[in-house]
Protein backbone atom coordinates (compact mmCIF):
# COMPACT_ATOMS: atom_id res chain seq x y z
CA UNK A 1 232.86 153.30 -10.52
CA UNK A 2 234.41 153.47 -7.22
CA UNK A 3 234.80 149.88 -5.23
CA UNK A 4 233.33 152.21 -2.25
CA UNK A 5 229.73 151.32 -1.48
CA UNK A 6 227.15 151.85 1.46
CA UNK A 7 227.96 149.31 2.61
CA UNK A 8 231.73 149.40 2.46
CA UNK A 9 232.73 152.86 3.21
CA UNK A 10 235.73 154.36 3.86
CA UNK A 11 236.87 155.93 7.27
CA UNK A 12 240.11 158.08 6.56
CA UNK A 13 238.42 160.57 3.91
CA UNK A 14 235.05 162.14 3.02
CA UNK A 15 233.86 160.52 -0.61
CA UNK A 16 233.67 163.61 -2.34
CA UNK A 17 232.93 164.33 -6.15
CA UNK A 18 233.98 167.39 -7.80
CA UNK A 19 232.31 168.64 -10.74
CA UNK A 20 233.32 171.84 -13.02
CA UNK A 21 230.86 173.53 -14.70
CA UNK A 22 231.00 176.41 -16.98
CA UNK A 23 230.55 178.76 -14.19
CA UNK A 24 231.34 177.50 -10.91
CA UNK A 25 232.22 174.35 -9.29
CA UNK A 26 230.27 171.73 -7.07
CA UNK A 27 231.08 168.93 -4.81
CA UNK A 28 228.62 166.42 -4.31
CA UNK A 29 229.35 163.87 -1.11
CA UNK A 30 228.86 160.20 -2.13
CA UNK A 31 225.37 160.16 -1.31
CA UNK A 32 224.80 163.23 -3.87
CA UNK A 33 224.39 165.94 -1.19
CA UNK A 34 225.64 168.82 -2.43
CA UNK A 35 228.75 169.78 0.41
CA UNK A 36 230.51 172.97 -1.55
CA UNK A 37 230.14 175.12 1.55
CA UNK A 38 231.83 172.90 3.54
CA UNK A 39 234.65 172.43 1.01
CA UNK A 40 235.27 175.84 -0.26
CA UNK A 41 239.44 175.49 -0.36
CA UNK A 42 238.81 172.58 -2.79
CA UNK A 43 236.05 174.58 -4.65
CA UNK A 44 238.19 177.67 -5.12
CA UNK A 45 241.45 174.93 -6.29
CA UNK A 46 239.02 173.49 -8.80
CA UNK A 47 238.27 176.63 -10.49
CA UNK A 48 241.38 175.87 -12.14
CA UNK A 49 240.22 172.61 -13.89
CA UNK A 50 238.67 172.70 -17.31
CA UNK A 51 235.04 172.78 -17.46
CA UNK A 52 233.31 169.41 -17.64
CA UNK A 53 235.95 168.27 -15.46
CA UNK A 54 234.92 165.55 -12.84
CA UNK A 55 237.59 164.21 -9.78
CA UNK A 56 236.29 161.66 -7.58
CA UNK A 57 238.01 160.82 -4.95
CA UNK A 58 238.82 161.19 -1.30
CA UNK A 59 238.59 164.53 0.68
CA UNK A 60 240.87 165.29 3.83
CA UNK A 61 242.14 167.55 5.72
CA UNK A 62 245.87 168.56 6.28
CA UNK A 63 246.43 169.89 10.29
CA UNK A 64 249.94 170.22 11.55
CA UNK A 65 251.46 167.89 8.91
CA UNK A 66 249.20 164.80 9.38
CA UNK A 67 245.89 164.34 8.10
CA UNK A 68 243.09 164.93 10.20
CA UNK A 69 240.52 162.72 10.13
CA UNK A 70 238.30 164.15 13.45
CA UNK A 71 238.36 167.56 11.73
CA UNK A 72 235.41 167.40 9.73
């Protein structure tokens, strides 16, 4: 589990979980909304992944070299 709570949240990313299923892929934000739609570059990257794949981690975005952390 993540040392990331409600508490203690993060401010340079968006928690996101990325699941692969047999047919598509979903990304869940850390309080389990599902946020696909607003992620679709990472969807359509994690079509790659084997299903029954799961990546937690932190989503950005990259702008003019730097990440940008107003952007979403």
């Amino acid at each position: 589990m993540s040392h990331e709570t409600h508490r203690n949240r993060e401010n340079d990313g968006h928690r996101t979980v990325l699941r692969r299923t047999d047919d598509t892929v979903i990304l869940y934000a850390w309080s389990g909304r599902v946020v696909t739609p607003y992620w679709m570059d990472l969807a359509v990257a994690g079509m790659a992944l084997r299903p029954g794949t799961v990546l937690d981690g932190e989503a950005v975005i990259w702008r003019d070299d730097r990440l940008e952390f107003g952007a979403a």
